[in-house]
N, C-alpha and C. Protein backbone atom coordinates (compact mmCIF):
# COMPACT_ATOMS: atom_id res chain seq x y z
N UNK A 1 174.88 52.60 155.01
CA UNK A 1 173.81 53.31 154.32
C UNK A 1 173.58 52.65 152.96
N UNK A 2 172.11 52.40 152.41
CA UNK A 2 172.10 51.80 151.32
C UNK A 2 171.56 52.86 150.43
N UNK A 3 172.07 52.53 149.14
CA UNK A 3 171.64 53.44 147.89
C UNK A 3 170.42 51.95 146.97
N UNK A 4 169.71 53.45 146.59
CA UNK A 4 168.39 52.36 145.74
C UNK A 4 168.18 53.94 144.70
N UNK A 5 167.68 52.54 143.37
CA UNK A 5 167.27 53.69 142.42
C UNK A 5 166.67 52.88 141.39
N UNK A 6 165.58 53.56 140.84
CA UNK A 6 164.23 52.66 140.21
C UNK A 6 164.86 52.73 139.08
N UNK A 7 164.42 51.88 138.17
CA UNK A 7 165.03 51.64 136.45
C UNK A 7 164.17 50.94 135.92
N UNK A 8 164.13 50.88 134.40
CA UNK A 8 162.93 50.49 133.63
C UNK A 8 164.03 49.50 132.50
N UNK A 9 164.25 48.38 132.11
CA UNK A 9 164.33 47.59 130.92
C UNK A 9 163.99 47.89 129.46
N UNK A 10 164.05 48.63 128.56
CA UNK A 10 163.25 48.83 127.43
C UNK A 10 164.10 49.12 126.36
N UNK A 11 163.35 49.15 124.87
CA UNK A 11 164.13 49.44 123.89
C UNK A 11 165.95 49.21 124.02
N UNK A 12 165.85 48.10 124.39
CA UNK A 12 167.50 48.20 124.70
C UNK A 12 168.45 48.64 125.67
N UNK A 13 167.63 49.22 126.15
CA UNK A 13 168.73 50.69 127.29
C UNK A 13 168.06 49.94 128.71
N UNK A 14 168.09 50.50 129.83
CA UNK A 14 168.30 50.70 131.26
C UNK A 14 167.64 52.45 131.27
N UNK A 15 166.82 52.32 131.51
CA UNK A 15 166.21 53.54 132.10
C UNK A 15 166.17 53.88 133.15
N UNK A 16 166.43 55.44 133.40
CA UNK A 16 166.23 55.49 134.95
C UNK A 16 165.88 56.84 135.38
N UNK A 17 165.04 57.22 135.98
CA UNK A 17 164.30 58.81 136.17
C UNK A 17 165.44 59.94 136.41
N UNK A 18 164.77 61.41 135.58
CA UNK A 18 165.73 62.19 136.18
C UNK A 18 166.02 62.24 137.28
N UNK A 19 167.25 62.56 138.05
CA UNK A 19 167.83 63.22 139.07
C UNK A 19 167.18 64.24 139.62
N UNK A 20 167.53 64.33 141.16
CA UNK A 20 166.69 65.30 141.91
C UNK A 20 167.84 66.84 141.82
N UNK A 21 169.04 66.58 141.65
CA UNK A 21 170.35 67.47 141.40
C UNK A 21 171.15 67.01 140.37
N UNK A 22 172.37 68.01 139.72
CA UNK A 22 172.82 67.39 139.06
C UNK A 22 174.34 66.72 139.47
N UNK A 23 174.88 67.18 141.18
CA UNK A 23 175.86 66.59 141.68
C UNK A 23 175.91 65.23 141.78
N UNK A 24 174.23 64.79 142.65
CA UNK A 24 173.94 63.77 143.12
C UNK A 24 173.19 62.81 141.92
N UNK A 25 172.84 63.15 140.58
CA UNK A 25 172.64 62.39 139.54
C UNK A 25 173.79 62.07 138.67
N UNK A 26 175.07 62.91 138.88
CA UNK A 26 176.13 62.49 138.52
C UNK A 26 176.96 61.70 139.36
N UNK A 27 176.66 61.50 140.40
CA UNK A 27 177.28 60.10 141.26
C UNK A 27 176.47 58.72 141.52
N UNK A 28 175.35 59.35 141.15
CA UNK A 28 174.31 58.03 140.70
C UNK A 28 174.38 57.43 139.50
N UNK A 29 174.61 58.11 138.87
CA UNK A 29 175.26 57.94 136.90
C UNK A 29 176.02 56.93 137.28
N UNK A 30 177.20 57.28 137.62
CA UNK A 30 178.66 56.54 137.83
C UNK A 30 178.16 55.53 138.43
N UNK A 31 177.45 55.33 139.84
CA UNK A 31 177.17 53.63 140.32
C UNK A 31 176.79 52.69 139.45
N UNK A 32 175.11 53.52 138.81
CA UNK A 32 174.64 52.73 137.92
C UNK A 32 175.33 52.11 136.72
N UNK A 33 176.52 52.76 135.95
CA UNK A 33 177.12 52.27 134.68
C UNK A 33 177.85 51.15 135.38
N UNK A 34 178.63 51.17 136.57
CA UNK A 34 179.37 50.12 137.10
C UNK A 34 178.59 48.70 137.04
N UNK A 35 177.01 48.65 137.98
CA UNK A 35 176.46 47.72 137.79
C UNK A 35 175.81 47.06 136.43
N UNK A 36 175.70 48.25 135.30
CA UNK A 36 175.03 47.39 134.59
C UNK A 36 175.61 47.57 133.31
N UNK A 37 177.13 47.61 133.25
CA UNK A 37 177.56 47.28 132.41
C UNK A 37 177.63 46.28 131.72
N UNK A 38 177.63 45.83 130.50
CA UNK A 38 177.94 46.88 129.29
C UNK A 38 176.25 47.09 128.77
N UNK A 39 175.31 47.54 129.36
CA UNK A 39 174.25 47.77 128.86
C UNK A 39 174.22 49.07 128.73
N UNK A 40 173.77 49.89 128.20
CA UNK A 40 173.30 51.30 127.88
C UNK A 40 172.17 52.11 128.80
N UNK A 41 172.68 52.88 129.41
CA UNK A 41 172.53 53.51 130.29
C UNK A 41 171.81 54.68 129.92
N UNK A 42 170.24 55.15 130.54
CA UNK A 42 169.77 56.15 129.84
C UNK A 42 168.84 57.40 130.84
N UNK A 43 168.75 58.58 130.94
CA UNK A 43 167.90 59.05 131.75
C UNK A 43 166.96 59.66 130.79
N UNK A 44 165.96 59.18 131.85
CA UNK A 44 164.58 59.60 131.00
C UNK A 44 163.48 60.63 131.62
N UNK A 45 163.08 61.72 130.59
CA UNK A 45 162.52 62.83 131.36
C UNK A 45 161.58 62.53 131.89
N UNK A 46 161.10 63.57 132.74
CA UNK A 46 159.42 62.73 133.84
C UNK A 46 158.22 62.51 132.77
N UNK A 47 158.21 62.80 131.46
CA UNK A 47 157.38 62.52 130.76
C UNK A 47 157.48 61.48 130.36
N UNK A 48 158.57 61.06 130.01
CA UNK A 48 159.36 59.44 129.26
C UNK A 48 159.09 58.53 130.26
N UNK A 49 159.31 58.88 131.36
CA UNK A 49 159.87 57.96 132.61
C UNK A 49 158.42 57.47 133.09
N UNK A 50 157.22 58.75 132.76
CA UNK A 50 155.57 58.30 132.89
C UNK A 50 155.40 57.11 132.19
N UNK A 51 155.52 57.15 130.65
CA UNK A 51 155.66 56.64 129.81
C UNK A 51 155.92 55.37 129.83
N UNK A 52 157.48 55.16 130.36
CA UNK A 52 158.12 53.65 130.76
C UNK A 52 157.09 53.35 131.43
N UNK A 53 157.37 53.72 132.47
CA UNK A 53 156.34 53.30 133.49
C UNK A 53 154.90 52.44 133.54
N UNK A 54 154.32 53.09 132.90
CA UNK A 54 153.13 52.49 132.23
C UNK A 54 152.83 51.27 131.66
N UNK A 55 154.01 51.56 130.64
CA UNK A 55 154.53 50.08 129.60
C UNK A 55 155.59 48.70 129.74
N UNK A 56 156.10 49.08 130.79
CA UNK A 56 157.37 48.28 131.43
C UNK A 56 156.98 48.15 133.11
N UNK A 57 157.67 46.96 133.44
CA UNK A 57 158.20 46.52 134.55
C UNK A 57 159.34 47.58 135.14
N UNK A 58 158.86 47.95 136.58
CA UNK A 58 159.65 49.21 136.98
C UNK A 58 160.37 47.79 138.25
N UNK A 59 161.95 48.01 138.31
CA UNK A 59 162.39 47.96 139.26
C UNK A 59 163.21 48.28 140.11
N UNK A 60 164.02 47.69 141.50
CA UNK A 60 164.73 48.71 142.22
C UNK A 60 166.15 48.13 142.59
N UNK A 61 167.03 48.98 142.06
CA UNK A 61 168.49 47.80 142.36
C UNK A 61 168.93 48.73 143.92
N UNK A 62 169.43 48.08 144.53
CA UNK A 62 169.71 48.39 146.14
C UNK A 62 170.70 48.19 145.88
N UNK A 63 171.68 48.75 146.62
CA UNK A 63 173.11 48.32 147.00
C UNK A 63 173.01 48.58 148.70
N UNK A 64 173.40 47.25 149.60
CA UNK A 64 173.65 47.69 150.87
C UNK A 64 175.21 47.83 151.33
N UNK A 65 175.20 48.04 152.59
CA UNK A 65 176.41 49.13 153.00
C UNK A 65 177.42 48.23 152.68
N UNK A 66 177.36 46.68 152.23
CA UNK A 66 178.73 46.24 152.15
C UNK A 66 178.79 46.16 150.59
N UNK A 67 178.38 46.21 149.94
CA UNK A 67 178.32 46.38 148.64
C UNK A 67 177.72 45.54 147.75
N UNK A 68 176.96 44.90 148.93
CA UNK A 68 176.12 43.89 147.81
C UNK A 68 174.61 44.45 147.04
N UNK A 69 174.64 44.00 146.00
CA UNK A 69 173.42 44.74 145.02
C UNK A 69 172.17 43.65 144.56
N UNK A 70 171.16 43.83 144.84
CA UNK A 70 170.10 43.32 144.37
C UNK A 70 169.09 43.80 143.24
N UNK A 71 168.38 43.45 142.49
CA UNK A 71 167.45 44.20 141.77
C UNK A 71 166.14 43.08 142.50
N UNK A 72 165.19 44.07 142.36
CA UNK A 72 163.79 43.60 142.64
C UNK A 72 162.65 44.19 141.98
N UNK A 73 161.68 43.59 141.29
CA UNK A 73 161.08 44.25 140.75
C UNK A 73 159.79 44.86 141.71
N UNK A 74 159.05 46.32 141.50
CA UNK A 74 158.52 46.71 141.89
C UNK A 74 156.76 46.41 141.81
N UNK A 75 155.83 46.25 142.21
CA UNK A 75 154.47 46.07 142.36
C UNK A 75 153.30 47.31 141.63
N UNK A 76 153.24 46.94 140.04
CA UNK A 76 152.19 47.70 139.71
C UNK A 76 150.75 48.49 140.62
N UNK A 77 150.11 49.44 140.54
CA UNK A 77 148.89 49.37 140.83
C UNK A 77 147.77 48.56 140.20
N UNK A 78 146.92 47.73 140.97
CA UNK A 78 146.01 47.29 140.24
C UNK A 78 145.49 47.95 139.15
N UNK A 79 145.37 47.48 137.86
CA UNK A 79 144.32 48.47 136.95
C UNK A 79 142.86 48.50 137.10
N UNK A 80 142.15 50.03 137.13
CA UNK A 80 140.42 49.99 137.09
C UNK A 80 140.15 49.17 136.64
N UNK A 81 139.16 48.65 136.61
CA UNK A 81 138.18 47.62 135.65
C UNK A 81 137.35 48.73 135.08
N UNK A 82 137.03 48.69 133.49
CA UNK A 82 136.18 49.20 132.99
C UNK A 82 134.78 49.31 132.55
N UNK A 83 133.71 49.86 133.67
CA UNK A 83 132.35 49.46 133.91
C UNK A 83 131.52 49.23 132.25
């Protein structure tokens, strides 16, 4: 089974959206500090995380079932053009 979870680069830190629980955002906590240590590790509320979003490169680190981890970055939406 593979684990994936979106993260944002910014101001220094590793961003990464709230949790859907707080069991399962506290065992997602723990993966994430492993991989991206010693960087600073941060969760950001769905307002913040809009925010990143917008302004940053969103991407997705995978870990598959043997434990290997990738990051990939994710595919903006095109922006409107403004008539």
């Amino acid at each position: 089974m593979a684990r994936e979870c979106q993260f944002i680069r910014a101001e220094g830190r590793v961003w990464v959206p709230t949790p859907s629980s707080w069991l399962g955002g506290w065992a997602r906590h723990r993966w994430l500090e492993r991989h991206f240590e010693p960087e600073t590790l941060s969760v950001a509320s769905c307002e913040s995380w809009g925010r990143l979003c917008l302004e940053n490169d969103v991407y997705v680190l995978v870990e598959e079932s043997g434990g290997k981890t990738s990051e990939r970055k994710v595919k903006k939406p095109k922006k409107k053009k403004k008539k």
